[in-house]
C-alpha atoms as a PDB file:
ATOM      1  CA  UNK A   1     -90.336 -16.140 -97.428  1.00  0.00           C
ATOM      2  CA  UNK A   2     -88.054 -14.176 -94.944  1.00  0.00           C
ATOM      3  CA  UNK A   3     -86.234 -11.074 -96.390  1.00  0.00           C
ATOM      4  CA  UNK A   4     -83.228 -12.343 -96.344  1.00  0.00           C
ATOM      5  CA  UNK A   5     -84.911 -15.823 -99.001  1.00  0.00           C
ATOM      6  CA  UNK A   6     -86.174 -12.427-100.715  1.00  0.00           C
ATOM      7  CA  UNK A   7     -82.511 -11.056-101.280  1.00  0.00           C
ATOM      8  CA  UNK A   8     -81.495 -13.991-102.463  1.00  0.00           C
ATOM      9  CA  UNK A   9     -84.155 -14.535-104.452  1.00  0.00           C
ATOM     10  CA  UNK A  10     -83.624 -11.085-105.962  1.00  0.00           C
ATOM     11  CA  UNK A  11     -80.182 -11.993-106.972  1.00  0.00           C
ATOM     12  CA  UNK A  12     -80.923 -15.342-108.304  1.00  0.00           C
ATOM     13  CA  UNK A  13     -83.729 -13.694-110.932  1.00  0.00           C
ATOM     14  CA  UNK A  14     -81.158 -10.946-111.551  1.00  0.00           C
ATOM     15  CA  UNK A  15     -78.227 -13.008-112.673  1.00  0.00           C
ATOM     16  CA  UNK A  16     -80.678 -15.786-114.524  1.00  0.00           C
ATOM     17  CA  UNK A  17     -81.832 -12.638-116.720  1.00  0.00           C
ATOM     18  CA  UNK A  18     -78.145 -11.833-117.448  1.00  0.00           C
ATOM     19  CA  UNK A  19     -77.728 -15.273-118.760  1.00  0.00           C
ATOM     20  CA  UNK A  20     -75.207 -16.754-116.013  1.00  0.00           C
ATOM     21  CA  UNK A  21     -74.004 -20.166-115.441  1.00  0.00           C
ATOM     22  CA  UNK A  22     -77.129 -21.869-113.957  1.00  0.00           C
ATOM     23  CA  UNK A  23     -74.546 -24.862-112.474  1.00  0.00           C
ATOM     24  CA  UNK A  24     -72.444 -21.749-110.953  1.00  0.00           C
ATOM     25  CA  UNK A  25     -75.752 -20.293-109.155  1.00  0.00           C
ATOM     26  CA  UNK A  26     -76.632 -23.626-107.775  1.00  0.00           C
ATOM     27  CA  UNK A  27     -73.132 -24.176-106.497  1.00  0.00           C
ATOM     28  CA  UNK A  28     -73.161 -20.678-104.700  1.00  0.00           C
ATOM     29  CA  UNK A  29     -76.452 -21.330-103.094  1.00  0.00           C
ATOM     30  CA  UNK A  30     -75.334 -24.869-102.010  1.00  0.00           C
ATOM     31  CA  UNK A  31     -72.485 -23.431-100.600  1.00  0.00           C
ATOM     32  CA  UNK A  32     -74.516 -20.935 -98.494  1.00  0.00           C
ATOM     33  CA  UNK A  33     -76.655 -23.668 -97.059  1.00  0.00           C
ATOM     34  CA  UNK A  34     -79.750 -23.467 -98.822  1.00  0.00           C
ATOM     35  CA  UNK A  35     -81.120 -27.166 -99.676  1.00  0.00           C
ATOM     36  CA  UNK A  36     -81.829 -28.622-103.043  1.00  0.00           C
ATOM     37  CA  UNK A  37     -85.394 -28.654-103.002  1.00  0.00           C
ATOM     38  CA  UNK A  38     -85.371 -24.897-101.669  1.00  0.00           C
ATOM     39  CA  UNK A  39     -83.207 -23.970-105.106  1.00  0.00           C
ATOM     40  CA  UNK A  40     -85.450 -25.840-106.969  1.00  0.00           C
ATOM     41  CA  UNK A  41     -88.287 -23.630-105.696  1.00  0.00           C
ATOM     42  CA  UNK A  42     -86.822 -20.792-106.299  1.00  0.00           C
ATOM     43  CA  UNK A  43     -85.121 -21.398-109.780  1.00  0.00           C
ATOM     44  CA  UNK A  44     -88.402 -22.751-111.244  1.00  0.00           C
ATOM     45  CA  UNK A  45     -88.107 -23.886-114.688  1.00  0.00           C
ATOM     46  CA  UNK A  46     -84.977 -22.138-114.753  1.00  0.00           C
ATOM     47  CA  UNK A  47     -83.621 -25.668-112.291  1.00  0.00           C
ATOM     48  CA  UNK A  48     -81.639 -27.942-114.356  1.00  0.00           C
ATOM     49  CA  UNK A  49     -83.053 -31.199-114.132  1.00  0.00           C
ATOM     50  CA  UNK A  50     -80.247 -33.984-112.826  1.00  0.00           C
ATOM     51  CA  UNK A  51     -77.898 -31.371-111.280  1.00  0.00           C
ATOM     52  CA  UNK A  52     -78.218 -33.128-107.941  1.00  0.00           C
ATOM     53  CA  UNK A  53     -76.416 -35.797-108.899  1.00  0.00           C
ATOM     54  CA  UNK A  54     -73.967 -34.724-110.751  1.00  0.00           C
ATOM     55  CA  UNK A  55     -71.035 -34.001-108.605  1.00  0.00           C
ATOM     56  CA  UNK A  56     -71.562 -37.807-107.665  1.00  0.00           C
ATOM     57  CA  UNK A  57     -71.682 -39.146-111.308  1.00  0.00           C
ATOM     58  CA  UNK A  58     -69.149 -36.536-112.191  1.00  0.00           C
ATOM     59  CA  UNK A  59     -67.199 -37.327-115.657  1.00  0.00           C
ATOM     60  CA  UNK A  60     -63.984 -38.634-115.427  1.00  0.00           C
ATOM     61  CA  UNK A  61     -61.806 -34.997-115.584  1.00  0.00           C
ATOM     62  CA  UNK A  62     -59.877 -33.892-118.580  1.00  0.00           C
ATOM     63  CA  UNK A  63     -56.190 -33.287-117.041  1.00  0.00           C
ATOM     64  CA  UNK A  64     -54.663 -32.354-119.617  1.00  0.00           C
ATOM     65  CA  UNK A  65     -57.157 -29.930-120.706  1.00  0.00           C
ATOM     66  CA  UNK A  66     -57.146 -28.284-116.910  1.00  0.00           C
ATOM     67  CA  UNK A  67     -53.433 -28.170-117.183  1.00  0.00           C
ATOM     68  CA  UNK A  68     -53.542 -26.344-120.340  1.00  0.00           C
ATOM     69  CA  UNK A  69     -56.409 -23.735-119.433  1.00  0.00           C
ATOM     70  CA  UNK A  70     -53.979 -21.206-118.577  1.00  0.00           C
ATOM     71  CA  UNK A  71     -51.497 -21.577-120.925  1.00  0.00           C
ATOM     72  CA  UNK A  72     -54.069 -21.392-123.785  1.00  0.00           C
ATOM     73  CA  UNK A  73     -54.848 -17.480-122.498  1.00  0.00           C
ATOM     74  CA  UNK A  74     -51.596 -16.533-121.420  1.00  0.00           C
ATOM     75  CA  UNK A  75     -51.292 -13.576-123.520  1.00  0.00           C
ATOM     76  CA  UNK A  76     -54.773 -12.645-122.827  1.00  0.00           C
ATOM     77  CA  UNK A  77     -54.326 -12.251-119.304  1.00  0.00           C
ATOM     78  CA  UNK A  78     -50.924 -11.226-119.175  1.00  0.00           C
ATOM     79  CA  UNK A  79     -49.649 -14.414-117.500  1.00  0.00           C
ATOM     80  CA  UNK A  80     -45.844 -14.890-117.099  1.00  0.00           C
ATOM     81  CA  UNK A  81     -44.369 -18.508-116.943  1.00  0.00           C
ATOM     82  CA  UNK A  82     -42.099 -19.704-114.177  1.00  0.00           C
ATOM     83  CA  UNK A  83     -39.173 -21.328-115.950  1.00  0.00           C
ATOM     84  CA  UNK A  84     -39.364 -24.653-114.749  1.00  0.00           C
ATOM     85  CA  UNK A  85     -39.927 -28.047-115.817  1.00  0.00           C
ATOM     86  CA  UNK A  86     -40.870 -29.016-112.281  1.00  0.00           C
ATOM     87  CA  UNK A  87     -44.864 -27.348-112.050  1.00  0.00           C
ATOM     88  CA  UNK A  88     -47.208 -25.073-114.167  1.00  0.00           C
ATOM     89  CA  UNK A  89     -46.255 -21.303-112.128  1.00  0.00           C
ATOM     90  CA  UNK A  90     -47.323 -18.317-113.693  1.00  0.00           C
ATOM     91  CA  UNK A  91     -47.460 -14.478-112.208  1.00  0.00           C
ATOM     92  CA  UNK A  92     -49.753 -11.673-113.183  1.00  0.00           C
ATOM     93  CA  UNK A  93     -48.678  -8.132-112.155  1.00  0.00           C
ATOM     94  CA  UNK A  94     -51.133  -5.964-111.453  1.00  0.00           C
ATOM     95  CA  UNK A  95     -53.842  -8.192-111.584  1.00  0.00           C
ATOM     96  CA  UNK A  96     -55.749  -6.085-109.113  1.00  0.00           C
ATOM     97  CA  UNK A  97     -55.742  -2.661-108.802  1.00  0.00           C
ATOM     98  CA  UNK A  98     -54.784  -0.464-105.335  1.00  0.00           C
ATOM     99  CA  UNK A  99     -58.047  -0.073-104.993  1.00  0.00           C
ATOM    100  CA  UNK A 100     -59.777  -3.101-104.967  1.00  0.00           C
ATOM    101  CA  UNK A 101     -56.734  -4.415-102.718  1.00  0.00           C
ATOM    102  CA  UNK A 102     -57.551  -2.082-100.331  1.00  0.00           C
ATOM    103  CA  UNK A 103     -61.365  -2.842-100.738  1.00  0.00           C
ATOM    104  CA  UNK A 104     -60.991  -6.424 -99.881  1.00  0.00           C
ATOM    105  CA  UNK A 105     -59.046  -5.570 -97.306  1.00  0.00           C
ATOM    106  CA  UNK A 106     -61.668  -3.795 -95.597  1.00  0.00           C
ATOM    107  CA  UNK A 107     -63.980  -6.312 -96.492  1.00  0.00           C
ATOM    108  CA  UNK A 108     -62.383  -9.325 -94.516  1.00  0.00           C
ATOM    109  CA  UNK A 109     -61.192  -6.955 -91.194  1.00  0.00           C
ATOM    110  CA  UNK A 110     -64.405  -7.814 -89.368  1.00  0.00           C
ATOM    111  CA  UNK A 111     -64.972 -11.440 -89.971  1.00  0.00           C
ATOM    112  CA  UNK A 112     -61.245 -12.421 -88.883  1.00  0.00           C
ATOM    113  CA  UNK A 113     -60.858 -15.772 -86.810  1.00  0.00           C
ATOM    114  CA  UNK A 114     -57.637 -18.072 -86.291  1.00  0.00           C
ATOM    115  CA  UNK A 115     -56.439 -19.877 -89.562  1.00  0.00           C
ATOM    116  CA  UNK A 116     -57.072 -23.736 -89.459  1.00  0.00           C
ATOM    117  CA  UNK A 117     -55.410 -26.796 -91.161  1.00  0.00           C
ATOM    118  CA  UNK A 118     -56.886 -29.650 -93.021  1.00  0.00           C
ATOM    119  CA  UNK A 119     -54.838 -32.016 -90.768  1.00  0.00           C
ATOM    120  CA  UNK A 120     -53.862 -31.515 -87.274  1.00  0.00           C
ATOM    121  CA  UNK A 121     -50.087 -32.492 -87.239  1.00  0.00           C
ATOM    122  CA  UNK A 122     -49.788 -31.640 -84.011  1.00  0.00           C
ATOM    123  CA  UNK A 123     -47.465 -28.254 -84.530  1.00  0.00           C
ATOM    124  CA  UNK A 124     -49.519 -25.415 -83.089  1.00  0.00           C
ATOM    125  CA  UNK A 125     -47.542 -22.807 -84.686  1.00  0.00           C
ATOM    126  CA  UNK A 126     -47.729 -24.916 -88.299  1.00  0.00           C
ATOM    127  CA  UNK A 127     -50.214 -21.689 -89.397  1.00  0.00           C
ATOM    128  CA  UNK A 128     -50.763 -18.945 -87.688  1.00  0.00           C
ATOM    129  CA  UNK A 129     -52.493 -16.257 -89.753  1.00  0.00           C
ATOM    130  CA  UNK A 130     -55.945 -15.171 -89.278  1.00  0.00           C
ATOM    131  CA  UNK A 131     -58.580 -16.284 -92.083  1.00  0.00           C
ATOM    132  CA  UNK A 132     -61.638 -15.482 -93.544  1.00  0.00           C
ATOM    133  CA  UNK A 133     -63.845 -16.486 -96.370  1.00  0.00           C
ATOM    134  CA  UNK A 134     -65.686 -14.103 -98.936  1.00  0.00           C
ATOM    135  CA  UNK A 135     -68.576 -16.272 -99.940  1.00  0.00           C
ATOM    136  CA  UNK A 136     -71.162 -13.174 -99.941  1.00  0.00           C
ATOM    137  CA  UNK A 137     -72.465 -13.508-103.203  1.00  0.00           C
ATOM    138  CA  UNK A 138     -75.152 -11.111-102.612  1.00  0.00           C
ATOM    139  CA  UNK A 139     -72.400  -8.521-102.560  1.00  0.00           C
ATOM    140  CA  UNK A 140     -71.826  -7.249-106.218  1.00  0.00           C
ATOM    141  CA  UNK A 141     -67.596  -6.684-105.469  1.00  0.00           C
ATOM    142  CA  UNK A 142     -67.624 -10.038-103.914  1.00  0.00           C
ATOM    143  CA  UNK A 143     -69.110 -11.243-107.595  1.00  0.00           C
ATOM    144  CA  UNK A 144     -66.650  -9.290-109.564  1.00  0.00           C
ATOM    145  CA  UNK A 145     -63.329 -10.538-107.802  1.00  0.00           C
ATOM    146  CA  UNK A 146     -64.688 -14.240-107.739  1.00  0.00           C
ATOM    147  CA  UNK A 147     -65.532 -13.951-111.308  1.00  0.00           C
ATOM    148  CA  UNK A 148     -62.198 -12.249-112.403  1.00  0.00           C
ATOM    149  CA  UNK A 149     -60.389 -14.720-111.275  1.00  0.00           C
ATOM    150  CA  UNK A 150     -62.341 -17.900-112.433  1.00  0.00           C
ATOM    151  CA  UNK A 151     -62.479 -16.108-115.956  1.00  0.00           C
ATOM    152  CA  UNK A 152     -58.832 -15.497-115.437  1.00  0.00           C
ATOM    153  CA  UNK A 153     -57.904 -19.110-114.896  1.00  0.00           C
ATOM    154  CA  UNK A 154     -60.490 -20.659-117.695  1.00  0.00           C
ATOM    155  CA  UNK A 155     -62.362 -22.584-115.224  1.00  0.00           C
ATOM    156  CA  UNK A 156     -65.425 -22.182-114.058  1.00  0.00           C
ATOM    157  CA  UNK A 157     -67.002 -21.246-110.636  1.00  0.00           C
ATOM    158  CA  UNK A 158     -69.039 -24.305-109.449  1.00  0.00           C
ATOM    159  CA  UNK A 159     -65.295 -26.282-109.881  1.00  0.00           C
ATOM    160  CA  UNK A 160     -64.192 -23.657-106.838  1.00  0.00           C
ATOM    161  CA  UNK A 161     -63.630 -22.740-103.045  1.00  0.00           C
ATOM    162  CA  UNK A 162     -65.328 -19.510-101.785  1.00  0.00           C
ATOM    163  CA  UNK A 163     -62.445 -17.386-102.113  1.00  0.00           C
ATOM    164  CA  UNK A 164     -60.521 -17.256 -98.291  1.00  0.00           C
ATOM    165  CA  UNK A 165     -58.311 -14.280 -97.227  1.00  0.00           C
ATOM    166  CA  UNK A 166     -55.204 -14.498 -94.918  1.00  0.00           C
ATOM    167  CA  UNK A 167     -54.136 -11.703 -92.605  1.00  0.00           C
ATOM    168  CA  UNK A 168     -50.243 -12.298 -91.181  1.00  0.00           C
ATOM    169  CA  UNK A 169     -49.145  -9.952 -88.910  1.00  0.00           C
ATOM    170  CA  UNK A 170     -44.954 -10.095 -87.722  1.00  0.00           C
ATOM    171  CA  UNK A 171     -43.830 -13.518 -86.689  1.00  0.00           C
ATOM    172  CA  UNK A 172     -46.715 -15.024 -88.304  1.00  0.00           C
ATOM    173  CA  UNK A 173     -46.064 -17.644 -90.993  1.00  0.00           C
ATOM    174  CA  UNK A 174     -47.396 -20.759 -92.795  1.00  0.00           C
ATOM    175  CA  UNK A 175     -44.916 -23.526 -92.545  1.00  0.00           C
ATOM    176  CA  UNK A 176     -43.763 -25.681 -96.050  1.00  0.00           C
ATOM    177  CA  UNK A 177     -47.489 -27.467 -97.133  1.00  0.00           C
ATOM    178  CA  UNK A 178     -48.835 -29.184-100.369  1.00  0.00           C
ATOM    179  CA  UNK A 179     -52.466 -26.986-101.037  1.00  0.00           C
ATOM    180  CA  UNK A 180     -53.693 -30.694-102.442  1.00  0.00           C
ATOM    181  CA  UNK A 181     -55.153 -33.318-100.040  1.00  0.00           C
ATOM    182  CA  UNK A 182     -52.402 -35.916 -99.309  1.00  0.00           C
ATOM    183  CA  UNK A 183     -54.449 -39.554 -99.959  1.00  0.00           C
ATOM    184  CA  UNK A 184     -52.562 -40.556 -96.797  1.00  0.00           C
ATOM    185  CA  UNK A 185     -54.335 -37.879 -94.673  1.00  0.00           C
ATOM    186  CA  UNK A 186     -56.828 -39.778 -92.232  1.00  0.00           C
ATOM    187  CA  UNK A 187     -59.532 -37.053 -93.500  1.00  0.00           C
ATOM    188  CA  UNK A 188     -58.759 -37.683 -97.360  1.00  0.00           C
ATOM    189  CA  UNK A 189     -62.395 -39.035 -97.908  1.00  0.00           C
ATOM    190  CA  UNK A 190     -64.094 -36.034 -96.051  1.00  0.00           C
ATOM    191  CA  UNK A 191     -61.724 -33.351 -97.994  1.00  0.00           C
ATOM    192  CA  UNK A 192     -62.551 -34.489-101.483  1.00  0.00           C
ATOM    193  CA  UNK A 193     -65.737 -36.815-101.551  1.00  0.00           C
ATOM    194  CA  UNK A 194     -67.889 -34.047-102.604  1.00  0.00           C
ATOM    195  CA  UNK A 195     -65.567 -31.865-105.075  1.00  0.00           C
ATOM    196  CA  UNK A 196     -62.463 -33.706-105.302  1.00  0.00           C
ATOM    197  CA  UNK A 197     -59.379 -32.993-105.471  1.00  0.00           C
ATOM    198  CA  UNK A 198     -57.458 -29.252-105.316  1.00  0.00           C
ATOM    199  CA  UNK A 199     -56.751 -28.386-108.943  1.00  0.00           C
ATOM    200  CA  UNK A 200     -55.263 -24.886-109.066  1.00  0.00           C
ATOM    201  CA  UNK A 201     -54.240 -22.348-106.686  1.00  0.00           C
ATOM    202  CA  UNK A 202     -54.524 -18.730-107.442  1.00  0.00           C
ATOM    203  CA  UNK A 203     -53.671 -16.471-105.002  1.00  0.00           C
ATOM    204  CA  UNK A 204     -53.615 -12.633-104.853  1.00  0.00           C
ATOM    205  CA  UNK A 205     -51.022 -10.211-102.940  1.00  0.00           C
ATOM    206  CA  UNK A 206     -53.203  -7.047-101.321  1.00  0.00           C
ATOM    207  CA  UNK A 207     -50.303  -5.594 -99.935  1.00  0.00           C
ATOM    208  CA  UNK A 208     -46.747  -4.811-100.231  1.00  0.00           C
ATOM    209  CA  UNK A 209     -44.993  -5.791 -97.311  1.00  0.00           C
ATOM    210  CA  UNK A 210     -41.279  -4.071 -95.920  1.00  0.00           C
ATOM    211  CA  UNK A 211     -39.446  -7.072 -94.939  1.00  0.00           C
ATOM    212  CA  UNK A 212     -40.287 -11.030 -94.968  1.00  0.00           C
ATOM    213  CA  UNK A 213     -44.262 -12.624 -95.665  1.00  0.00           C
ATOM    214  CA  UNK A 214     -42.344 -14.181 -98.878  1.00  0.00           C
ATOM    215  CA  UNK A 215     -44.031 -17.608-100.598  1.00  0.00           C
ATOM    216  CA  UNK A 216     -40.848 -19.938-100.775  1.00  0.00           C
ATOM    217  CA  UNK A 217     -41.212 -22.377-103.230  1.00  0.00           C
ATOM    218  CA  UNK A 218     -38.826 -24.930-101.739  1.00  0.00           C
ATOM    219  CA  UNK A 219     -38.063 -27.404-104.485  1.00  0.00           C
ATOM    220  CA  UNK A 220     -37.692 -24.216-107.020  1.00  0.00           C
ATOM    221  CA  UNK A 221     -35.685 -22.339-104.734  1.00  0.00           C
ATOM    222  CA  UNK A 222     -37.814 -19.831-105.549  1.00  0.00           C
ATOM    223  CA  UNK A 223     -39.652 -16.608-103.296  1.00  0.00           C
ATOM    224  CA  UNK A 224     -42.129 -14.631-104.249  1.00  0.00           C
ATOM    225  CA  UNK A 225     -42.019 -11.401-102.024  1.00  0.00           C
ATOM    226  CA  UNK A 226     -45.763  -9.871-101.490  1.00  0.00           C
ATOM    227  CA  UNK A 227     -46.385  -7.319-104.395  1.00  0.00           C
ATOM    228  CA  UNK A 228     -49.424  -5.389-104.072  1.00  0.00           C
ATOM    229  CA  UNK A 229     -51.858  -6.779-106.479  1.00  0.00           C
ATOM    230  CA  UNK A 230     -49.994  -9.322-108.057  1.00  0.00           C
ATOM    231  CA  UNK A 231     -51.329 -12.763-108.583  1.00  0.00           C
ATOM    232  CA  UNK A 232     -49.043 -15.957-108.133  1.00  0.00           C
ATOM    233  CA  UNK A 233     -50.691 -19.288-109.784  1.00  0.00           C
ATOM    234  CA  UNK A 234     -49.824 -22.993-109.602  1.00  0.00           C
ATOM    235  CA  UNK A 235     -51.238 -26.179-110.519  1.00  0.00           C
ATOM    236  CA  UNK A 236     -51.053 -28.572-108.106  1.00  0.00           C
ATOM    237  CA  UNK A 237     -51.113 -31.845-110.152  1.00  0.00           C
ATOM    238  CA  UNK A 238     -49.274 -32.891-112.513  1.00  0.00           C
ATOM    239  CA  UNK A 239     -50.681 -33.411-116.192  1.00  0.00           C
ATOM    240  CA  UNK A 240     -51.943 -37.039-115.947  1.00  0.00           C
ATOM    241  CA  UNK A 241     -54.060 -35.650-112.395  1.00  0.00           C
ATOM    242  CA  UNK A 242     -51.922 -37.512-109.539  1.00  0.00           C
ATOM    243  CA  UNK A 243     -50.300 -34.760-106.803  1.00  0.00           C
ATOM    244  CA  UNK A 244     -47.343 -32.648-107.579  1.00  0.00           C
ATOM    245  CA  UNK A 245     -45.118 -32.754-104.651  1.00  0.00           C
ATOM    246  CA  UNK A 246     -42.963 -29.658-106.057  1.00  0.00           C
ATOM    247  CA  UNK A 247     -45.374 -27.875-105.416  1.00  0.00           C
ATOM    248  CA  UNK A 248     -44.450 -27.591-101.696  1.00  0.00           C
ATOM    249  CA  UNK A 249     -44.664 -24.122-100.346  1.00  0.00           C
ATOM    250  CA  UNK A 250     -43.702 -21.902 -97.163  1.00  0.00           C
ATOM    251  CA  UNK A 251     -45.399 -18.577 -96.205  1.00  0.00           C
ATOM    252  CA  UNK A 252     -42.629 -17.313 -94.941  1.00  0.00           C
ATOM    253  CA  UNK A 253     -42.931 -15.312 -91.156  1.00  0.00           C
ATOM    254  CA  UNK A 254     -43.537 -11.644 -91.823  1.00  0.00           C
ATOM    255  CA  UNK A 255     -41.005  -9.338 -90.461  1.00  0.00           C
ATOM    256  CA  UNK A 256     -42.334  -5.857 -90.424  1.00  0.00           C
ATOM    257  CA  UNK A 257     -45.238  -4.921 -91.759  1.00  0.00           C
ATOM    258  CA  UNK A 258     -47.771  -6.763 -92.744  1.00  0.00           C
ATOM    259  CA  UNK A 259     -49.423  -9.625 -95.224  1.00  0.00           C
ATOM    260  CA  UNK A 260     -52.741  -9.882 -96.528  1.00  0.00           C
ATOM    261  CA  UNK A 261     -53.621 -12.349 -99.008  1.00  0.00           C
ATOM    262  CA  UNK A 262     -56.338 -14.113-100.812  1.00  0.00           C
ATOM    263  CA  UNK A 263     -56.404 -17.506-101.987  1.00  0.00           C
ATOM    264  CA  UNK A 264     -59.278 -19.349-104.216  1.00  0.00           C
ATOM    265  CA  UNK A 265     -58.734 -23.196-104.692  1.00  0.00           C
ATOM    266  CA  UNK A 266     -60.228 -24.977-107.525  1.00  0.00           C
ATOM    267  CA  UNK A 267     -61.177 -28.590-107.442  1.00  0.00           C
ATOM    268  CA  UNK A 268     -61.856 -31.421-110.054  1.00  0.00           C
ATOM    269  CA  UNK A 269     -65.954 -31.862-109.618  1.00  0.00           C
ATOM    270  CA  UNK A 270     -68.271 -29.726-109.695  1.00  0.00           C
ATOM    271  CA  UNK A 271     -71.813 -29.391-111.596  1.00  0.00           C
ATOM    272  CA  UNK A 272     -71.903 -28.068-115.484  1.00  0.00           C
ATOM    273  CA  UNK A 273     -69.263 -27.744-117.865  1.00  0.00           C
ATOM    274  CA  UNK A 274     -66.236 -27.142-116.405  1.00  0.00           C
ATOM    275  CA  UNK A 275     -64.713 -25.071-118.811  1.00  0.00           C
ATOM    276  CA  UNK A 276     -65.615 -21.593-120.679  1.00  0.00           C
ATOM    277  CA  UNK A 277     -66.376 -22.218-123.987  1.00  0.00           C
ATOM    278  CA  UNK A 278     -64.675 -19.605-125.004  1.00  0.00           C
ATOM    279  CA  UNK A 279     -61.390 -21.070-123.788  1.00  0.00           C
ATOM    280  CA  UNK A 280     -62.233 -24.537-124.484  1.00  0.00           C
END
């Protein structure tokens, strides 16, 4: 076993002793390529028999109980309701403290690349931030954050995207998009055979920024301007699961300053209970 199968192997025995979600172990050691029969190894009796298949012979999901996750823990979390008929939007101030803004922050600077779409539209300037994901789950902050916000939201981390950050510097924008996968994209098949559909968006302001970086909600009429450590959170289908198209969004160009955000997408498979039971 190399050191690095030793780390993980470390970490995987650690959070098994603290009783954690064996489906959201196996999901973050799929996601950071390590084969099924390796996890099997290495969980032991521990490896739930079946989980292999699941996310093929996923249950049919509960949409009304996903679009209610939120609003069943609203005062909890300190959740504020967009008034609008149109989509679930809800705000949390302060959801993150200065300090672990600024800690992300530092966390993404050195594994910055260009931002990519899902479907090449032809419009080079369509999204022009810089990206990164935080899928280091052998980093204990990393943990925290991811956690936070899946306990936030009610659902749990094997439905999920590693969590990706977004740096926009001035003149840099994200033009109006849907966050779900349009069933008329070419690459529908590839962008939701495995995990499905995009469920929820929550997404985190690091920053405050002087002038422009707002999210423009377009059929709202609504902008959020970046507020350090505020969270902004939509679902993007409706109740009965089919898209919400007023959901559309534009990250609007940034026009001093700066905007850093981070953005974790859930998704409608995924292996285990999909819920906390404390929620649900």
């Amino acid at each position: 076993m190399s050191a690095l199968d030793q780390e993980w192997q470390l970490w995987l025995d650690d959070n098994l002793l603290r009783g954690c979600h064996v489906g959201d172990l196996y999901k973050i050691m799929r996601d950071n390529g390590f084969d099924i029969s390796t996890i099997q190894a290495m969980m032991g009796d521990a490896f739930p028999v079946g989980i292999e298949t699941q996310t093929d012979n996923a249950p049919s999901v509960d949409y009304l109980a996903l679009a209610q996750t939120l609003e069943t823990q609203q005062e909890r979390i300190g959740a504020k309701r967009f008034d609008t008929d149109l989509i679930q939007l809800y705000t949390i101030d302060d959801f993150l403290t200065p300090d672990e803004c600024a800690k992300v922050i530092a966390l993404t600077q050195a594994k910055l690349r260009p931002s990519e779409v899902s479907h090449d539209n032809g419009d080079k300037a369509f999204r022009t931030s810089m990206t990164c994901h935080l899928n280091d789950h052998e980093d204990p902050f990393v943990r925290y954050i991811d956690d936070k916000i899946s306990r936030a939201l009610g659902v749990r981390l094997a439905y999920s995207e590693a969590i990706q950050a977004q740096h926009y510097a001035i003149g840099q924008e994200f033009k109006a998009h849907h966050d779900y996968f349009s069933p008329n994209m070419d690459v529908y098949q590839e962008f939701t055979g495995e995990m499905g559909q995009r469920t929820w968006t929550f997404m985190i302001y690091l920053n405050d920024t002087p002038k422009g970086g707002g999210t423009h909600f377009l059929y709202l009429d609504q902008i959020f301007y970046p507020k350090q450590g505020q969270a902004v959170i939509w679902n993007n289908l409706y109740p009965d699961g089919t898209p919400n198209r007023n959901t559309l969004h534009h990250g609007m160009p940034v026009e001093e300053g700066q905007k850093v955000i981070i953005t974790k997408w859930f998704r409608e498979k995924g292996s285990g209970d999909m819920f906390y039971h404390t929620n649900h």
